[in-house]
C-alpha atoms as a PDB file:
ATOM      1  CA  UNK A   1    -129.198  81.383  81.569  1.00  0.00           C
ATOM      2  CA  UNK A   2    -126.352  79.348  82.075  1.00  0.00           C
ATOM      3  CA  UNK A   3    -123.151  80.335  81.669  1.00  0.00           C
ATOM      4  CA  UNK A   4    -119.088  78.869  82.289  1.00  0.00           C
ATOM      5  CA  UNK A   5    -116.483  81.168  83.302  1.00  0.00           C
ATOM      6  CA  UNK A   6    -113.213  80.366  81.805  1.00  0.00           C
ATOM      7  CA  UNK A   7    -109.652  82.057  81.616  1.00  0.00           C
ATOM      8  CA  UNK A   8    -106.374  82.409  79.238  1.00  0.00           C
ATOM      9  CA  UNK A   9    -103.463  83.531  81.513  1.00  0.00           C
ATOM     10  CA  UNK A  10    -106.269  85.414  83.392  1.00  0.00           C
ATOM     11  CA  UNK A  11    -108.135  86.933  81.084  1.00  0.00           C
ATOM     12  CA  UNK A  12    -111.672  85.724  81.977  1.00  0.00           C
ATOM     13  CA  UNK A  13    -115.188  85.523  80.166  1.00  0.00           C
ATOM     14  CA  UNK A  14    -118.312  84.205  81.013  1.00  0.00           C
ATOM     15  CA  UNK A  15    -119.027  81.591  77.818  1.00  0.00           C
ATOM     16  CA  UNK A  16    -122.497  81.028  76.851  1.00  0.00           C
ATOM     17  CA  UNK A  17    -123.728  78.418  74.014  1.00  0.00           C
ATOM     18  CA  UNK A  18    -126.289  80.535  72.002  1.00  0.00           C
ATOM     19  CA  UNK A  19    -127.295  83.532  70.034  1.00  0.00           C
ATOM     20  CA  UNK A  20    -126.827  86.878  72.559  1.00  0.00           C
ATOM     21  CA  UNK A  21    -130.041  88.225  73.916  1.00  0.00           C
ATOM     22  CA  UNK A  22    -131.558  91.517  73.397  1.00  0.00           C
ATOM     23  CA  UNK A  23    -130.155  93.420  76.713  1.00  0.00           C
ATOM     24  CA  UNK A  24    -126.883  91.673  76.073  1.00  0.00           C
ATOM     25  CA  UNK A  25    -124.744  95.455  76.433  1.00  0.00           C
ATOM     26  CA  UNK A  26    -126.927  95.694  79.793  1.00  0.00           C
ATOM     27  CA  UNK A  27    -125.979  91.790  80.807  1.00  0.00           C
ATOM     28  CA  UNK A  28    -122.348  92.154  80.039  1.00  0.00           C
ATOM     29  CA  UNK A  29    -121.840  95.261  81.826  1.00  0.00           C
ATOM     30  CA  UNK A  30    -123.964  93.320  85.286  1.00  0.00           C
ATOM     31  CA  UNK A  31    -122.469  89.811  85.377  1.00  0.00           C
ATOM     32  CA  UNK A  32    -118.783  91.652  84.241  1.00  0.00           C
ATOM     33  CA  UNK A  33    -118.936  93.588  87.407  1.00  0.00           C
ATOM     34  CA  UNK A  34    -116.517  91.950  89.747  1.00  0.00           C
ATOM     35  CA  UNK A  35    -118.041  93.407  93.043  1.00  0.00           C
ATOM     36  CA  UNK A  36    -121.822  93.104  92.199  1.00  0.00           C
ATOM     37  CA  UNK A  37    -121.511  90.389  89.356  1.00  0.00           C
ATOM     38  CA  UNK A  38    -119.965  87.233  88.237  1.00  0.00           C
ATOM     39  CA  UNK A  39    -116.626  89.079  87.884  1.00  0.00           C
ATOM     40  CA  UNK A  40    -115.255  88.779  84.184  1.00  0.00           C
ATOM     41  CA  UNK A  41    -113.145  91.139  81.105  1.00  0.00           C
ATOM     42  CA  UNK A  42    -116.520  90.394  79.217  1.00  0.00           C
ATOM     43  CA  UNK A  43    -119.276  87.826  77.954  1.00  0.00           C
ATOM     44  CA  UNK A  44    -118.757  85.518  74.669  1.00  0.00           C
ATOM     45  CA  UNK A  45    -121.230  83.951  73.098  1.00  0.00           C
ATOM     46  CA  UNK A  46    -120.462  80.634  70.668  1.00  0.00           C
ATOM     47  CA  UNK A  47    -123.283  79.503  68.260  1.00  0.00           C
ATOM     48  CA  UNK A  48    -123.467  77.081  65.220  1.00  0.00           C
ATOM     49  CA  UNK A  49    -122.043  78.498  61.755  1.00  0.00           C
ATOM     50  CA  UNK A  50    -122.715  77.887  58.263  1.00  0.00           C
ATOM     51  CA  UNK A  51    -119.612  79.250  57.254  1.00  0.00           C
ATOM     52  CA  UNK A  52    -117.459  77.622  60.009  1.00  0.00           C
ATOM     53  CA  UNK A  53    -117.513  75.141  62.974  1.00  0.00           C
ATOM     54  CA  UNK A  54    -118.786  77.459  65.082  1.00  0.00           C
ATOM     55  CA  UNK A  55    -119.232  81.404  65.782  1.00  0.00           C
ATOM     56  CA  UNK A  56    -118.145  83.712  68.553  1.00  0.00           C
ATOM     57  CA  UNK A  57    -119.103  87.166  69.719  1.00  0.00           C
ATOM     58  CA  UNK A  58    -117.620  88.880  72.499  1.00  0.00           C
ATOM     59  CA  UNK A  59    -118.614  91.956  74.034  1.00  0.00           C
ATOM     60  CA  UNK A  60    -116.627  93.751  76.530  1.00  0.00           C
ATOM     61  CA  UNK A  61    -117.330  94.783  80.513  1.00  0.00           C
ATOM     62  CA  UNK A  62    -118.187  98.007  79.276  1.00  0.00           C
ATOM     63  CA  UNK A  63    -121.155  96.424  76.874  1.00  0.00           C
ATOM     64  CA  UNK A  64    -119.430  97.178  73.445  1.00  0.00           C
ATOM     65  CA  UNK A  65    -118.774  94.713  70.615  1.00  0.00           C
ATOM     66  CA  UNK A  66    -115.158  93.649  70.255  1.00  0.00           C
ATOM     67  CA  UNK A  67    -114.268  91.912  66.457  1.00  0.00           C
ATOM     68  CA  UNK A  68    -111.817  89.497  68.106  1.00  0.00           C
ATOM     69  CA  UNK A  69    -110.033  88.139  71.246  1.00  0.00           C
ATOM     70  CA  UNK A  70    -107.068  85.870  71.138  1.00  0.00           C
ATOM     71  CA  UNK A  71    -107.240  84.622  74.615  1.00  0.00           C
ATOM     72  CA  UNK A  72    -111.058  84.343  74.289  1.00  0.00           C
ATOM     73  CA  UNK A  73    -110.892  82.003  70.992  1.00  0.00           C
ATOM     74  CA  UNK A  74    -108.641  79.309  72.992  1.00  0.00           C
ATOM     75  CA  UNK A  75    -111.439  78.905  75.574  1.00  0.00           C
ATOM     76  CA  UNK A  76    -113.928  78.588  72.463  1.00  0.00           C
ATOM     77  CA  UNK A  77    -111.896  75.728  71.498  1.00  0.00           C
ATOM     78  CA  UNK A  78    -111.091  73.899  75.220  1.00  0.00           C
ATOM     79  CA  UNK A  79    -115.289  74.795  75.272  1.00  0.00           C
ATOM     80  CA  UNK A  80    -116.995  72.977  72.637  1.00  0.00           C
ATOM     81  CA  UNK A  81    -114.757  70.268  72.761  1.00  0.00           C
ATOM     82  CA  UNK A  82    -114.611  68.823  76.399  1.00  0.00           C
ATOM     83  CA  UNK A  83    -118.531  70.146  76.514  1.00  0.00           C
ATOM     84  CA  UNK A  84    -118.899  67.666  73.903  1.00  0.00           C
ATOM     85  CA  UNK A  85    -120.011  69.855  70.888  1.00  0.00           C
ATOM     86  CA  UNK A  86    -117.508  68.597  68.504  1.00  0.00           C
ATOM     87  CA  UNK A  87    -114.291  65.449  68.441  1.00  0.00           C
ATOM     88  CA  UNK A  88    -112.759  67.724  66.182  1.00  0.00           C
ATOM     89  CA  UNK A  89    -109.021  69.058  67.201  1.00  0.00           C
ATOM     90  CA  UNK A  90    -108.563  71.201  63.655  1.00  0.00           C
ATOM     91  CA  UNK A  91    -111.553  73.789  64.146  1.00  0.00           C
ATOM     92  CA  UNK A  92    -112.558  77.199  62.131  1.00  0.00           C
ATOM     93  CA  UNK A  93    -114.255  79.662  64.297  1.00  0.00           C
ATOM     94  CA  UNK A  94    -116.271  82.750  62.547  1.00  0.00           C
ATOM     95  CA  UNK A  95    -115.458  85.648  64.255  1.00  0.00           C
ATOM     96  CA  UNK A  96    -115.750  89.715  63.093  1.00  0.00           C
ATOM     97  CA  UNK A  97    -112.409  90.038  62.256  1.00  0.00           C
ATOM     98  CA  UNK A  98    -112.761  86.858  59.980  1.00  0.00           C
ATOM     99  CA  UNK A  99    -112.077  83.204  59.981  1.00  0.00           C
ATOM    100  CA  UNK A 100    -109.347  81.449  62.550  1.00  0.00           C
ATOM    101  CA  UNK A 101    -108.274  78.456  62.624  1.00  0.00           C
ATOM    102  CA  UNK A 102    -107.527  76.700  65.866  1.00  0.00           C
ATOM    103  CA  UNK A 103    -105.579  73.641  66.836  1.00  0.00           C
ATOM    104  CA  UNK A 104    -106.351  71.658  70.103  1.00  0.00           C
ATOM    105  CA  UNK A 105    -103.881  70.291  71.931  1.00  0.00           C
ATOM    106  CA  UNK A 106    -104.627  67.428  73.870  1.00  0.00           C
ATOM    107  CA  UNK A 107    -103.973  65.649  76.919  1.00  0.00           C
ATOM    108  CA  UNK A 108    -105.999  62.360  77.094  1.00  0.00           C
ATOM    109  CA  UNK A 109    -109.418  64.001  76.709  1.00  0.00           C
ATOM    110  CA  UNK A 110    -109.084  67.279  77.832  1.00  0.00           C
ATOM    111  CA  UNK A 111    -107.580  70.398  76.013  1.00  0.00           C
ATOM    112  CA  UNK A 112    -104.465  71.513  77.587  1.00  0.00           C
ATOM    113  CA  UNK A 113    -103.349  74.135  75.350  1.00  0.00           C
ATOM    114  CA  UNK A 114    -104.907  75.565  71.792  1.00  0.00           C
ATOM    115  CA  UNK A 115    -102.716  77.274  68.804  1.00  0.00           C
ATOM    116  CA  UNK A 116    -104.806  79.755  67.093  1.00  0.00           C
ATOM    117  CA  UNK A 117    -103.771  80.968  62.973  1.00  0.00           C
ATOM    118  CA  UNK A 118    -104.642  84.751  63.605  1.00  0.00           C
ATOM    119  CA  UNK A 119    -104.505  85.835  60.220  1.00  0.00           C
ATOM    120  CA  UNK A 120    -102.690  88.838  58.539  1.00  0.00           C
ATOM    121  CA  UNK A 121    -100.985  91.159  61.315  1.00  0.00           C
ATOM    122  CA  UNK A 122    -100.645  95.009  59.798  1.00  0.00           C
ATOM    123  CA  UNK A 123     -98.061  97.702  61.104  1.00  0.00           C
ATOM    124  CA  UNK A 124     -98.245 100.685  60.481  1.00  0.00           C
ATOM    125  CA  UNK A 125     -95.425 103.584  61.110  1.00  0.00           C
ATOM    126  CA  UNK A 126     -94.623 104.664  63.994  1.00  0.00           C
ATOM    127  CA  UNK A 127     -96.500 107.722  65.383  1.00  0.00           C
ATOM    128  CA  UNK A 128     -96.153 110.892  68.400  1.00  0.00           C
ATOM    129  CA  UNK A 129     -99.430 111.848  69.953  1.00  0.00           C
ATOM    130  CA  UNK A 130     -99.882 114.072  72.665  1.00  0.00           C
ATOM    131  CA  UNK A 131    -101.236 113.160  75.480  1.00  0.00           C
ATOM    132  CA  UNK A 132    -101.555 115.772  78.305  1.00  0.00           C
ATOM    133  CA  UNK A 133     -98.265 117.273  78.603  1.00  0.00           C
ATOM    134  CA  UNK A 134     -96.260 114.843  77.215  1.00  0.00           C
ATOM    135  CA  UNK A 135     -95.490 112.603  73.709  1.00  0.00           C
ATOM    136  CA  UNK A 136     -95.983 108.900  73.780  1.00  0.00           C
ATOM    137  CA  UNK A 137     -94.306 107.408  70.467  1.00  0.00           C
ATOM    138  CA  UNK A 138     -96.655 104.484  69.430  1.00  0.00           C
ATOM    139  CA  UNK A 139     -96.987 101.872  66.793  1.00  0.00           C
ATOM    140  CA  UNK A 140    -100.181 101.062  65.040  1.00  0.00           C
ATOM    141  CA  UNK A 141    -101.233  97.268  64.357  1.00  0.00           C
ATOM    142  CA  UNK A 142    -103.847  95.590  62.973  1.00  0.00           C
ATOM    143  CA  UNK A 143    -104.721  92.199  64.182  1.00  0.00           C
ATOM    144  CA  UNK A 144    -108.252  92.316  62.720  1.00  0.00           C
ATOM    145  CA  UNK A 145    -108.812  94.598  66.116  1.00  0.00           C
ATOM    146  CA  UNK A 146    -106.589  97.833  66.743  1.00  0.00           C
ATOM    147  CA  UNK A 147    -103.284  97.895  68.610  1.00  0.00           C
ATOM    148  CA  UNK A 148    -101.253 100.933  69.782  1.00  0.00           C
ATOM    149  CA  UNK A 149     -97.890  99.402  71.064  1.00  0.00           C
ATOM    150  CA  UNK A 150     -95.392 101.802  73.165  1.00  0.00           C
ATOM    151  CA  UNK A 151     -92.094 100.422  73.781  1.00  0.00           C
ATOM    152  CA  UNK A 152     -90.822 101.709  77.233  1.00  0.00           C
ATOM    153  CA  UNK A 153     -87.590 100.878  78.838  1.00  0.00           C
ATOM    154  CA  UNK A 154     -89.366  99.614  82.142  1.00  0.00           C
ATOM    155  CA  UNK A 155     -92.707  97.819  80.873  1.00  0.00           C
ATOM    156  CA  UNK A 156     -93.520  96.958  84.796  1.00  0.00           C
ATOM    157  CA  UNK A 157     -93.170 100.716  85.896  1.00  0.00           C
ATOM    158  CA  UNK A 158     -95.512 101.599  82.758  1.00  0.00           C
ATOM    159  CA  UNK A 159     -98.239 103.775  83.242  1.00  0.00           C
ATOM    160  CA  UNK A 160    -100.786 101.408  82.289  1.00  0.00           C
ATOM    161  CA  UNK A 161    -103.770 102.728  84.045  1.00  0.00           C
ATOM    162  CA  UNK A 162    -102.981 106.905  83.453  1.00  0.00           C
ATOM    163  CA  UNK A 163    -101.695 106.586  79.909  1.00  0.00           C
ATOM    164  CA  UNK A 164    -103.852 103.320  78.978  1.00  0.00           C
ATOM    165  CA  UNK A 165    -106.873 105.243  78.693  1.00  0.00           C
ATOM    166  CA  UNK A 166    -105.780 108.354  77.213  1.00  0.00           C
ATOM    167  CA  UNK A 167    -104.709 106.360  74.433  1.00  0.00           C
ATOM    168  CA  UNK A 168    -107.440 104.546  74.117  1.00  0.00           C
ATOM    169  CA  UNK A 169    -109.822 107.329  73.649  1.00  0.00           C
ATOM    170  CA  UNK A 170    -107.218 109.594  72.033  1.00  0.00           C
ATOM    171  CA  UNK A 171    -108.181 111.146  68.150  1.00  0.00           C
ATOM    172  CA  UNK A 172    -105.677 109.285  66.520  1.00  0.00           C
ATOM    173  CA  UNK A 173    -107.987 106.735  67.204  1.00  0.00           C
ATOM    174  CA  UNK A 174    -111.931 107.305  66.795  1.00  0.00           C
ATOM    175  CA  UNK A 175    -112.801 103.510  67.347  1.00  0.00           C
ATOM    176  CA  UNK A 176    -110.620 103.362  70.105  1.00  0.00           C
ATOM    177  CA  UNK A 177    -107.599 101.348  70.572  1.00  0.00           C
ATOM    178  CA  UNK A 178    -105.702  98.383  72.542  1.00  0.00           C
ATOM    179  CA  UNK A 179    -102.939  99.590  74.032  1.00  0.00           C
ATOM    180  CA  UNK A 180     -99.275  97.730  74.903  1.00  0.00           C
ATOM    181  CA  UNK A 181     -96.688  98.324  76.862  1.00  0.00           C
ATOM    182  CA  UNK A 182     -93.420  96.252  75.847  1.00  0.00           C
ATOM    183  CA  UNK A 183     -90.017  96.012  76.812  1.00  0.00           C
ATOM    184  CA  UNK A 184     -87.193  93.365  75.200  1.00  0.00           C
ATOM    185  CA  UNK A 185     -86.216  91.237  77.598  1.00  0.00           C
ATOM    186  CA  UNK A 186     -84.234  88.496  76.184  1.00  0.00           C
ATOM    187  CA  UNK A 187     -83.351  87.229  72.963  1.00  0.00           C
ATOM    188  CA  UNK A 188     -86.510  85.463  72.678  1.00  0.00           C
ATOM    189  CA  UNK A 189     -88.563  87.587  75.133  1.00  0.00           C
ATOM    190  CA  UNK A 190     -91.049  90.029  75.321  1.00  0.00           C
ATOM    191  CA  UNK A 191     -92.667  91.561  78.431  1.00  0.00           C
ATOM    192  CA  UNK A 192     -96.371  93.270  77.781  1.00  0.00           C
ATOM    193  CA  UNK A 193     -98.695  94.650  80.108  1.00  0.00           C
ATOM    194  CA  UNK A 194    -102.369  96.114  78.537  1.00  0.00           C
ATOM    195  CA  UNK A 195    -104.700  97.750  78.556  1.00  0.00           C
ATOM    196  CA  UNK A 196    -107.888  96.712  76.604  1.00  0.00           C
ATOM    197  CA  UNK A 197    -110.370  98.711  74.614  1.00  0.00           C
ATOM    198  CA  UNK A 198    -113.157  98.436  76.796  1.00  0.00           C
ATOM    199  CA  UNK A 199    -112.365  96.906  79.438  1.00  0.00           C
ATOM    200  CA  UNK A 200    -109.439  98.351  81.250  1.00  0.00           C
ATOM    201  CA  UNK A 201    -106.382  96.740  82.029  1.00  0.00           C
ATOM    202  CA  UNK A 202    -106.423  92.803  82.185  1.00  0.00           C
ATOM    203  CA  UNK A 203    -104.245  90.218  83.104  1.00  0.00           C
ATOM    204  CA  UNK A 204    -103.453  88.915  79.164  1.00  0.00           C
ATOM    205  CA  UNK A 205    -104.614  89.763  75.766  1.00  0.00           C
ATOM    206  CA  UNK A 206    -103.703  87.145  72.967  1.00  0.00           C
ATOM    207  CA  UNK A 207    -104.384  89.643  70.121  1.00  0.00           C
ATOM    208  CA  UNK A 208    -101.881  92.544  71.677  1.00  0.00           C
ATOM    209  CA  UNK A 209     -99.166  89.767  72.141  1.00  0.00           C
ATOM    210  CA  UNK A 210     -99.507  89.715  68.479  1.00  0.00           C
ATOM    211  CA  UNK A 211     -99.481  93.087  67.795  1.00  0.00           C
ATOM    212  CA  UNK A 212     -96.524  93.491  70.052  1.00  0.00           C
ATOM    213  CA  UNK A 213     -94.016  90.899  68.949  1.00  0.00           C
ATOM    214  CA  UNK A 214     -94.879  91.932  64.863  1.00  0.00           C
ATOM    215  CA  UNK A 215     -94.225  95.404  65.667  1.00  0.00           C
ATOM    216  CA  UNK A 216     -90.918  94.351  67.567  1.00  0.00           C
ATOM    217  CA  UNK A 217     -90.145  92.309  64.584  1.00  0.00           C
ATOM    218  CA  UNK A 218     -90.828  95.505  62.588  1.00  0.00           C
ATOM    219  CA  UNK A 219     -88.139  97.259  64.570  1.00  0.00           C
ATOM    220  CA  UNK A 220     -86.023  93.843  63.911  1.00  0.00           C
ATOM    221  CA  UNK A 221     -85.926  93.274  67.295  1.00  0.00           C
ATOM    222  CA  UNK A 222     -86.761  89.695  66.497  1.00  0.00           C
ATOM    223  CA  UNK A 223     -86.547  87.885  63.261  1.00  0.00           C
ATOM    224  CA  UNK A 224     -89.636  87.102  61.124  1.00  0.00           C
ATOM    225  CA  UNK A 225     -90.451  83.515  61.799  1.00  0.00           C
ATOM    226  CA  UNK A 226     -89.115  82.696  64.835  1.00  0.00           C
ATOM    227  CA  UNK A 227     -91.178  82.369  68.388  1.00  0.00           C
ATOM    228  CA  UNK A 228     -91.306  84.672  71.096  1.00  0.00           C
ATOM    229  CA  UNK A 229     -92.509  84.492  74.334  1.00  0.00           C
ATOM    230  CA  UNK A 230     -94.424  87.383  75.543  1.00  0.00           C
ATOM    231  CA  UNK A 231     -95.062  87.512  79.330  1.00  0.00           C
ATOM    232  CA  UNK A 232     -97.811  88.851  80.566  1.00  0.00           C
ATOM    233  CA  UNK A 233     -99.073  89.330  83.773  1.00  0.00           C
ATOM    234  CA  UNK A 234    -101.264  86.155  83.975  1.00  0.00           C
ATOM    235  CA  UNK A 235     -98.921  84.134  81.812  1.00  0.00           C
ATOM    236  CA  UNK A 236     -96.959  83.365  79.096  1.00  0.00           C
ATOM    237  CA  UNK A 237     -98.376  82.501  75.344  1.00  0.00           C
ATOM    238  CA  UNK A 238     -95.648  81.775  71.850  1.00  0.00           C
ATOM    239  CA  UNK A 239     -96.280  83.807  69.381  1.00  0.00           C
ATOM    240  CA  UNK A 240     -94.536  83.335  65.727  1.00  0.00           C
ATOM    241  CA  UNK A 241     -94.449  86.299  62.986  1.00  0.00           C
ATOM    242  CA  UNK A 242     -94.360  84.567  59.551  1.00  0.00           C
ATOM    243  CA  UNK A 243     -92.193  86.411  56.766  1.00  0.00           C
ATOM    244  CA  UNK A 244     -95.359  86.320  54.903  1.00  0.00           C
ATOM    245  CA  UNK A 245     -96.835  88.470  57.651  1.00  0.00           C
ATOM    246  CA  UNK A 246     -99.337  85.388  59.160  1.00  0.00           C
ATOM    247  CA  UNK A 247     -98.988  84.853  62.999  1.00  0.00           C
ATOM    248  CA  UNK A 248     -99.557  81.949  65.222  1.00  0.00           C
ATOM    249  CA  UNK A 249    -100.129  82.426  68.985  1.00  0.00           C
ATOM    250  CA  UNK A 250    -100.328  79.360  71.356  1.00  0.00           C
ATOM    251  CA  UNK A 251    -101.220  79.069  75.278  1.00  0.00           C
ATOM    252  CA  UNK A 252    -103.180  77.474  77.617  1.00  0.00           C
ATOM    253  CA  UNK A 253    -107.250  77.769  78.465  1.00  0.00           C
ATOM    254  CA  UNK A 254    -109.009  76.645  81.296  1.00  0.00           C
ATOM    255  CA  UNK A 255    -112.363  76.674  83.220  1.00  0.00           C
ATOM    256  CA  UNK A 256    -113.071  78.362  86.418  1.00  0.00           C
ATOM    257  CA  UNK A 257    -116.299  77.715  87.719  1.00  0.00           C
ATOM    258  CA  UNK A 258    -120.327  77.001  85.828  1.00  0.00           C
ATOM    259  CA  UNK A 259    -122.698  79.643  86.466  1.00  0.00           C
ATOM    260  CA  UNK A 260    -126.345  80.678  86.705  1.00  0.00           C
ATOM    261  CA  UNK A 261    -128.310  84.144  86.206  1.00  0.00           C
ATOM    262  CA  UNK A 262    -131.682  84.647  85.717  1.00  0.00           C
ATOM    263  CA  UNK A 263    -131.364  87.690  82.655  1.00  0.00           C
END
């Protein structure tokens, strides 16, 4: 099996063209590995769709199923076009959270950047959960996946990897849950460090940049329809909160290496 390993702002997958096997939970958790494997936040598979230009899935290090990945949908795009599977720049891309549109940016003939229309964002009101001995005041959003954002003071001295997890696998949240850390840092800035349902903390995750800047906008931190750049630790992407509650998130996508495993 062939395979292309490709990051947004560092948050890598292994990209395969075709349906995913059988033992795909199995081959996500090997080639994720980054000591005995390729080295990746998860595998994502693009195929041919009747109801869209193409299809995704994307399954975690861990082996489970995600519904979507911001950061993972701008590689789809930079992917099927400079592989040649489409001269398309206006794409829709089938995905379990639903239907996204993507636009590619180009540069001559390569991609150099993709906007992606993620849909409806949903907050919900702010909660207190207990975790160990203390209370962690988060927000709940829906971006088609979960969020859990926590506003902190300090978003670099966060406890990312003690509280990430608790969170994550807390009650409030049977499924599980993405979890942000964000801090204001400008008028038109956002710091976020995460950590991902699944697969631990990462470098970047395009869907919790969305949850993070509509639940700041909730607070009226921001105002609706105006962009926001949320820095993360591999990068920056724009993200835009529509009065109508839509959101747009644009960054960059690029390929690392091409790959072969025998499954």
């Amino acid at each position: 099996m062939r395979f292309t390993k490709m990051q947004g702002l560092g948050n890598d997958y292994l990209y395969v063209y075709g349906e995913p096997p059988e033992n795909v939970a199995e081959l996500s958790r090997k080639l994720s590995d980054r000591h005995f494997g390729a080295g990746a936040d998860g595998m994502i598979f693009i195929s041919p769709s009747d109801a869209a230009d193409f299809g995704m899935r994307i399954f975690n290090a861990d082996g489970s199923e995600a519904m979507m990945c911001g950061n993972g949908i701008r590689c789809v795009g930079k992917y099927v076009y400079e592989k040649g599977y489409t001269d398309q720049t206006n794409l829709r891309i089938e995905t379990r959270s639903g239907m996204r549109s993507l636009k590619l940016h180009l540069l001559g003939k390569r991609v150099r950047a993709v906007s992606v229309e993620m849909g409806f964002v949903e907050v919900g009101r702010a909660v207190s959960l207990t975790v160990g001995a203390e209370t962690v005041v988060c927000t709940p959003v829906s971006v088609g996946n979960p969020h859990a954002v926590v506003f902190s003071e300090n978003a670099e001295a966060a406890p990312v990897d003690r509280l990430g997890p608790a969170l994550e696998h807390h009650p409030a949240f049977p499924n599980g849950v993405n979890v942000e850390f964000v801090q204001k840092t400008s008028e038109n800035q956002l710091r976020m460090r995460v950590w991902e349902r699944g697969s631990g903390i990462t470098m970047a995750c395009g869907t919790g940049a969305c949850a993070s800047v509509a639940a700041a906008v909730d607070r009226r931190l921001f105002p609706a329809g105006v962009p926001v750049s949320v820095l993360l630790d591999g990068g920056t992407l724009t993200v835009t909160i529509r009065p109508d509650g839509t959101v747009s998130m644009s960054g960059p996508a690029e390929f690392v290496y091409e790959g072969e495993t025998v499954c």
